[in-house]
N, C-alpha and C. Protein backbone atom coordinates (compact mmCIF):
# COMPACT_ATOMS: atom_id res chain seq x y z
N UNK A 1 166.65 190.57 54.75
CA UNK A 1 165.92 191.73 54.27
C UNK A 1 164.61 191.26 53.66
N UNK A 2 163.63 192.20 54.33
CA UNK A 2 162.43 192.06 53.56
C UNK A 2 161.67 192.97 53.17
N UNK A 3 161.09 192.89 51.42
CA UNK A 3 161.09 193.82 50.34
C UNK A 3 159.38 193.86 51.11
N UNK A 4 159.54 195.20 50.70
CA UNK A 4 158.11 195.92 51.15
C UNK A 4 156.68 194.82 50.27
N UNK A 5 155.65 194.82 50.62
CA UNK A 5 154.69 194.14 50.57
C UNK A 5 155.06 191.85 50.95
N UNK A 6 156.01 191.82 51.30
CA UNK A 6 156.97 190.56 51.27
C UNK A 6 156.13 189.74 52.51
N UNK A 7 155.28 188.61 52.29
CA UNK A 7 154.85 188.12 53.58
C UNK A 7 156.06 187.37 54.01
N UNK A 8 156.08 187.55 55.50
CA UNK A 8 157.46 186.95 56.06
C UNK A 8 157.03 185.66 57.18
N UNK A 9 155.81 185.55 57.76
CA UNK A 9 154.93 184.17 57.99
C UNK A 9 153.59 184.67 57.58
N UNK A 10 152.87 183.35 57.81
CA UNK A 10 151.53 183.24 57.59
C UNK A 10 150.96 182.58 58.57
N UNK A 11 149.58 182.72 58.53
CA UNK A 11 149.00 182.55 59.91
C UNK A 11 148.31 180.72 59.57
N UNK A 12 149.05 180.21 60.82
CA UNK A 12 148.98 178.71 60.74
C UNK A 12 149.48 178.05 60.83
N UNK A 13 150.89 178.53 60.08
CA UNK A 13 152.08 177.84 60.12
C UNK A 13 153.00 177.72 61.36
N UNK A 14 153.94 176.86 61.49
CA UNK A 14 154.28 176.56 63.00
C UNK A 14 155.52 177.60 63.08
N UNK A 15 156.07 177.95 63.89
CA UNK A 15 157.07 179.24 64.15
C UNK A 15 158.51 178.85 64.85
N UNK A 16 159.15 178.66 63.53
CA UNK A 16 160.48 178.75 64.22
C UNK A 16 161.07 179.62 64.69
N UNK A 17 160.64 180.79 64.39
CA UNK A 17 162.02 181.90 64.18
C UNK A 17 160.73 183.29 65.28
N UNK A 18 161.76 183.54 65.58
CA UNK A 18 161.25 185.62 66.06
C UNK A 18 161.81 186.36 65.94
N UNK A 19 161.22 187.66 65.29
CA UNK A 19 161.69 188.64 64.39
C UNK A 19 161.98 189.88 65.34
N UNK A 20 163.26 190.55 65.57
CA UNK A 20 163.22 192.05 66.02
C UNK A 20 163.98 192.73 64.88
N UNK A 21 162.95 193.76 64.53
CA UNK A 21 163.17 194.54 63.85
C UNK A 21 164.02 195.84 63.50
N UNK A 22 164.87 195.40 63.07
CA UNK A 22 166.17 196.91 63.21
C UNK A 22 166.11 197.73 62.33
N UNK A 23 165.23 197.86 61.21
CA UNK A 23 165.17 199.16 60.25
C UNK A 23 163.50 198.53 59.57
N UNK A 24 162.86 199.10 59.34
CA UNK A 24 161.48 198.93 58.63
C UNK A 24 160.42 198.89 59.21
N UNK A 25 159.35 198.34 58.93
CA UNK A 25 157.93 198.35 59.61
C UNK A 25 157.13 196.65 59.38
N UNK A 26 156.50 196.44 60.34
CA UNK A 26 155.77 194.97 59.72
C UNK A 26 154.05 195.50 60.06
N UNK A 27 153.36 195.06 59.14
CA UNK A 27 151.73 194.80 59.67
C UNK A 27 151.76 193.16 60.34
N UNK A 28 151.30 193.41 61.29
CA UNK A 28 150.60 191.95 61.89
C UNK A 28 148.97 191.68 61.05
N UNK A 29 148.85 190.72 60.67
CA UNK A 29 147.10 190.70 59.60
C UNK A 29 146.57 188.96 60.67
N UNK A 30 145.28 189.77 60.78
CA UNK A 30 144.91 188.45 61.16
C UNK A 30 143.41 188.24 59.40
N UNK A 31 143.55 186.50 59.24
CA UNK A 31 142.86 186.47 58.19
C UNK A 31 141.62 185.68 58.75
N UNK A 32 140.26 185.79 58.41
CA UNK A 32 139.06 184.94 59.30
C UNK A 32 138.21 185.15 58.24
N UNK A 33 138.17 184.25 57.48
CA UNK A 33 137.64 183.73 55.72
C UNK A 33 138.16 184.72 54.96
N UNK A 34 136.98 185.60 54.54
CA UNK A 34 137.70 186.73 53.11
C UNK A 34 137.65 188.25 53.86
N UNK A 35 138.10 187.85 55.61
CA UNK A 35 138.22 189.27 55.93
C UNK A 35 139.73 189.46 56.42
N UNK A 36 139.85 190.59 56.27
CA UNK A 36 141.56 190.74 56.49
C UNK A 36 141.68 191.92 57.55
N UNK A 37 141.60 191.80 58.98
CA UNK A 37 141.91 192.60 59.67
C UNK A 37 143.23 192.80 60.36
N UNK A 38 143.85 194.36 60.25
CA UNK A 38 144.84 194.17 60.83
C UNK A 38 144.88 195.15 62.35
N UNK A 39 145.81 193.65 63.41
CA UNK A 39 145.61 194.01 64.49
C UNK A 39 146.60 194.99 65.19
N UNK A 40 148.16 195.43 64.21
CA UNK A 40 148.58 196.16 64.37
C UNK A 40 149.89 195.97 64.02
N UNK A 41 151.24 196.95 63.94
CA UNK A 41 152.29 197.34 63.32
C UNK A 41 153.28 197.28 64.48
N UNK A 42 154.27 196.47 63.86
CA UNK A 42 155.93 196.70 64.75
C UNK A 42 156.96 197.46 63.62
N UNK A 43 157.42 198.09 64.57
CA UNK A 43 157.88 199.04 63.82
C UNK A 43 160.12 198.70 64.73
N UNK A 44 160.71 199.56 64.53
CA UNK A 44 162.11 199.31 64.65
C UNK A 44 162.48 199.26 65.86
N UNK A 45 162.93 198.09 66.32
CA UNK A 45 163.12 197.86 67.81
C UNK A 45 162.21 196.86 68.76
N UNK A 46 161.41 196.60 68.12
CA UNK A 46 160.08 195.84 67.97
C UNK A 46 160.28 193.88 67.53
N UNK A 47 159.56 193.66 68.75
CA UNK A 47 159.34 191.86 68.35
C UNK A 47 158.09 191.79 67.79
N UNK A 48 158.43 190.80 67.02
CA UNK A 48 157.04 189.89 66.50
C UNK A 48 157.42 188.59 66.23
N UNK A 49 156.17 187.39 66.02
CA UNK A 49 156.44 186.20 66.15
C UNK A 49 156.77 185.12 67.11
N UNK A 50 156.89 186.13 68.04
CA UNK A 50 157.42 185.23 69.69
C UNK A 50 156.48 184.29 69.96
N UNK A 51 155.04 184.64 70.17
CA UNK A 51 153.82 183.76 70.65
C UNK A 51 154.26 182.21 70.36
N UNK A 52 154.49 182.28 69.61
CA UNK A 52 154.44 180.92 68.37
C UNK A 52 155.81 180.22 69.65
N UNK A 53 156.52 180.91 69.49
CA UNK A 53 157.64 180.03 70.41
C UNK A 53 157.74 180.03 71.86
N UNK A 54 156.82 180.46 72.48
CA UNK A 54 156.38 180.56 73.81
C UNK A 54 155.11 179.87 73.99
N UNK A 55 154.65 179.68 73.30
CA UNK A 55 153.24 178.60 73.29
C UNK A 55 152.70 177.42 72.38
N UNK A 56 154.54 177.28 71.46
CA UNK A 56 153.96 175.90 70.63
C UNK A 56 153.21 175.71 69.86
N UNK A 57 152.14 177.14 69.64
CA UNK A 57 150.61 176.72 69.11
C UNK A 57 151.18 177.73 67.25
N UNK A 58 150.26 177.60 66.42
CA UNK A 58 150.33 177.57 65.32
C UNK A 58 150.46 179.44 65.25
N UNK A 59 151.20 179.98 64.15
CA UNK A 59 151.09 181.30 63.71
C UNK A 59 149.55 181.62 64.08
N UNK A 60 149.22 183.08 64.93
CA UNK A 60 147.67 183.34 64.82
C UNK A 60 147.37 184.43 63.57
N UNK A 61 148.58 184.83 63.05
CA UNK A 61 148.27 186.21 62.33
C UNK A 61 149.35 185.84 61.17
N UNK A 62 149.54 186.57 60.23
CA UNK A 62 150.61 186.79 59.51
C UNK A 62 151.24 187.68 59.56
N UNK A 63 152.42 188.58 58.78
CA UNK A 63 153.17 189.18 59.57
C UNK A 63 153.78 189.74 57.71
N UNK A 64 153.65 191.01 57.71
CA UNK A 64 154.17 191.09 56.18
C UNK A 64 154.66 192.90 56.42
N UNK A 65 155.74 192.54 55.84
CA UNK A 65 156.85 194.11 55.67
C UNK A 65 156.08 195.14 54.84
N UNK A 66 155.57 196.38 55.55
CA UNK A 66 155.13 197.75 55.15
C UNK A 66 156.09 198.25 54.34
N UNK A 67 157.47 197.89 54.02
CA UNK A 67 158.20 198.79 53.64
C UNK A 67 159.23 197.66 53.86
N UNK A 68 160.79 198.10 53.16
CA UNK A 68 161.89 197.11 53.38
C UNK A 68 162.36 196.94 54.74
N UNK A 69 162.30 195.96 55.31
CA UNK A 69 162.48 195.64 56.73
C UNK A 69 163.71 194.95 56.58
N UNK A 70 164.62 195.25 57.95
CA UNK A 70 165.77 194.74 58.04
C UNK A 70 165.39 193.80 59.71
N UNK A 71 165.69 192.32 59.73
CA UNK A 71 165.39 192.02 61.10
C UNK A 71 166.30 191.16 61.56
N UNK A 72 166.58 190.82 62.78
CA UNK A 72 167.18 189.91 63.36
C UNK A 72 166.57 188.86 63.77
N UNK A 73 166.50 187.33 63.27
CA UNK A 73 165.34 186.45 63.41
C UNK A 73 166.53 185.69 64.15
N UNK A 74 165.72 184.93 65.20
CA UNK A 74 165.67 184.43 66.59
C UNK A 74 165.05 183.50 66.55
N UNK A 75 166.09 182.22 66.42
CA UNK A 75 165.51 180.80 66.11
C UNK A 75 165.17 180.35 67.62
N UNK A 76 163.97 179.13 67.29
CA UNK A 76 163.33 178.56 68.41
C UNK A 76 164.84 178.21 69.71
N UNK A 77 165.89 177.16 69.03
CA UNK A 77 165.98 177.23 70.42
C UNK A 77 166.95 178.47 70.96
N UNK A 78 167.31 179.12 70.77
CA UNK A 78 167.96 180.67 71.49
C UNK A 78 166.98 180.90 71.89
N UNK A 79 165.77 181.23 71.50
CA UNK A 79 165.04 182.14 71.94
C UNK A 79 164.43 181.33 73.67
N UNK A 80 164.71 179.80 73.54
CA UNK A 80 163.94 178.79 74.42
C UNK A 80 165.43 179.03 75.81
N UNK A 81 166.40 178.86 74.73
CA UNK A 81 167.71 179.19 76.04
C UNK A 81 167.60 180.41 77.35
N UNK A 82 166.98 181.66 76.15
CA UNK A 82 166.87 182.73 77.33
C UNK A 82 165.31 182.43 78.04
N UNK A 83 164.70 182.02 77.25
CA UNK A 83 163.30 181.70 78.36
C UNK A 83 163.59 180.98 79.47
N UNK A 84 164.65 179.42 79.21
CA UNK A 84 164.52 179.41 80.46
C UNK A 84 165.86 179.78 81.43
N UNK A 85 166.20 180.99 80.90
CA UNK A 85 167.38 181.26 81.89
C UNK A 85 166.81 182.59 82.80
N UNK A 86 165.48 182.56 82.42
CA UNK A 86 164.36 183.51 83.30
C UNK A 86 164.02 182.89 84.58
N UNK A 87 163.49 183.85 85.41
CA UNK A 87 162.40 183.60 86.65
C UNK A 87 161.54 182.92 86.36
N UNK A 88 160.84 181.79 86.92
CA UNK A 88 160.26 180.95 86.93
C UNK A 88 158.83 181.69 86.78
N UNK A 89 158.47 182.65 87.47
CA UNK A 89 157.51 183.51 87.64
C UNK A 89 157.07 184.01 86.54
N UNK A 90 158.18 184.80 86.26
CA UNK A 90 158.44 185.72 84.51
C UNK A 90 157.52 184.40 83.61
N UNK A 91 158.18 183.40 83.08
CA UNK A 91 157.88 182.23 82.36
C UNK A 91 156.60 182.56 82.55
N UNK A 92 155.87 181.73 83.47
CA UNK A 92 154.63 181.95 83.70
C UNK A 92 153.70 182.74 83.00
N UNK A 93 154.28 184.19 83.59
CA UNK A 93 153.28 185.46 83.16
C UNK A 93 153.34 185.52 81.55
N UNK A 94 154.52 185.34 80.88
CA UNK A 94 154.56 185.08 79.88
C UNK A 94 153.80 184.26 78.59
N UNK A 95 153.89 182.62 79.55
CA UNK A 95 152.68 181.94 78.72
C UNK A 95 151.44 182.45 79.14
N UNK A 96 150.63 183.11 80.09
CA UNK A 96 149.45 183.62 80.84
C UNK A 96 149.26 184.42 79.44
N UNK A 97 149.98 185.70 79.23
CA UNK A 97 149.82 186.54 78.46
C UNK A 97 149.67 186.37 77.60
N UNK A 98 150.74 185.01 76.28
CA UNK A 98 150.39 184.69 74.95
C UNK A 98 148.81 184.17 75.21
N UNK A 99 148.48 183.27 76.15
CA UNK A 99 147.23 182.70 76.31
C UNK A 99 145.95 183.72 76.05
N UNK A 100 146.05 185.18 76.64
CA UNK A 100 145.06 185.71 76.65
C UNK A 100 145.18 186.52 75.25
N UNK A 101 146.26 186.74 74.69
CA UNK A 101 146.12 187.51 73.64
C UNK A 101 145.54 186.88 72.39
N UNK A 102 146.03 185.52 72.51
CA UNK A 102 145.27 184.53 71.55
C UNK A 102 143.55 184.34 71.59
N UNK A 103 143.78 184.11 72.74
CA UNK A 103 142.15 184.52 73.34
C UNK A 103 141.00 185.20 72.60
N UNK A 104 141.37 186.40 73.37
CA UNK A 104 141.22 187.95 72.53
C UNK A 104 141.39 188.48 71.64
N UNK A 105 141.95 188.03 70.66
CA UNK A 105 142.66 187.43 69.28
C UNK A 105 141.11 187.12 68.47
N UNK A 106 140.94 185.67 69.05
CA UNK A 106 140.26 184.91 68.27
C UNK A 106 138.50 184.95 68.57
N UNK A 107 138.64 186.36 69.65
CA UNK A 107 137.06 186.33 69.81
C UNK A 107 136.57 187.66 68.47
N UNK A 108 137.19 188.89 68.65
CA UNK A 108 137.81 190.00 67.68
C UNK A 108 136.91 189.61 66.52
């Protein structure tokens, strides 16, 4: 459980875990010196945090509970078991996609 205003990662840090959300709300915040934009909200039923374990690369955003969030966190390797018990293809499009969102992310 996480208490409303509660940061649950921070952006930078390396990502073990991915969050689906079964009761509450999260802001995704991206931070770029003393500006704090946020790029958007998962709400119940909802992943966040995956990037990080599909691309190795560092938290791009932080990730902090609007309200008391209840989640199911999804350690690196489960989450690596069903990746690769995917289509080879799927995989692919997958890292393609974290790639561009980071991208697009970091031009923003």
């Amino acid at each position: 459980m996480f208490h409303a205003g509660k940061t649950i990662f921070r952006q930078g840090e390396e990502g073990d875990n991915a969050f689906v959300i079964e009761h509450g709300k999260v802001e995704i915040v991206r931070i770029a010196g003393d500006k704090r934009q946020v790029l958007g909200y998962v709400a119940e039923g909802g992943i966040f945090g995956e990037m990080a374990l599909v691309d190795d690369q560092p938290r791009m955003a932080e990730a902090v509970a609007v309200e008391d969030t209840t989640c199911l966190v999804i350690g690196r390797d489960r989450f690596r078991e069903k990746i690769v018990r995917t289509d080879p293809f799927i995989q692919g499009l997958l890292r393609i996609f974290v790639r561009n969102i980071r991208s697009l992310t970091e031009r923003a």
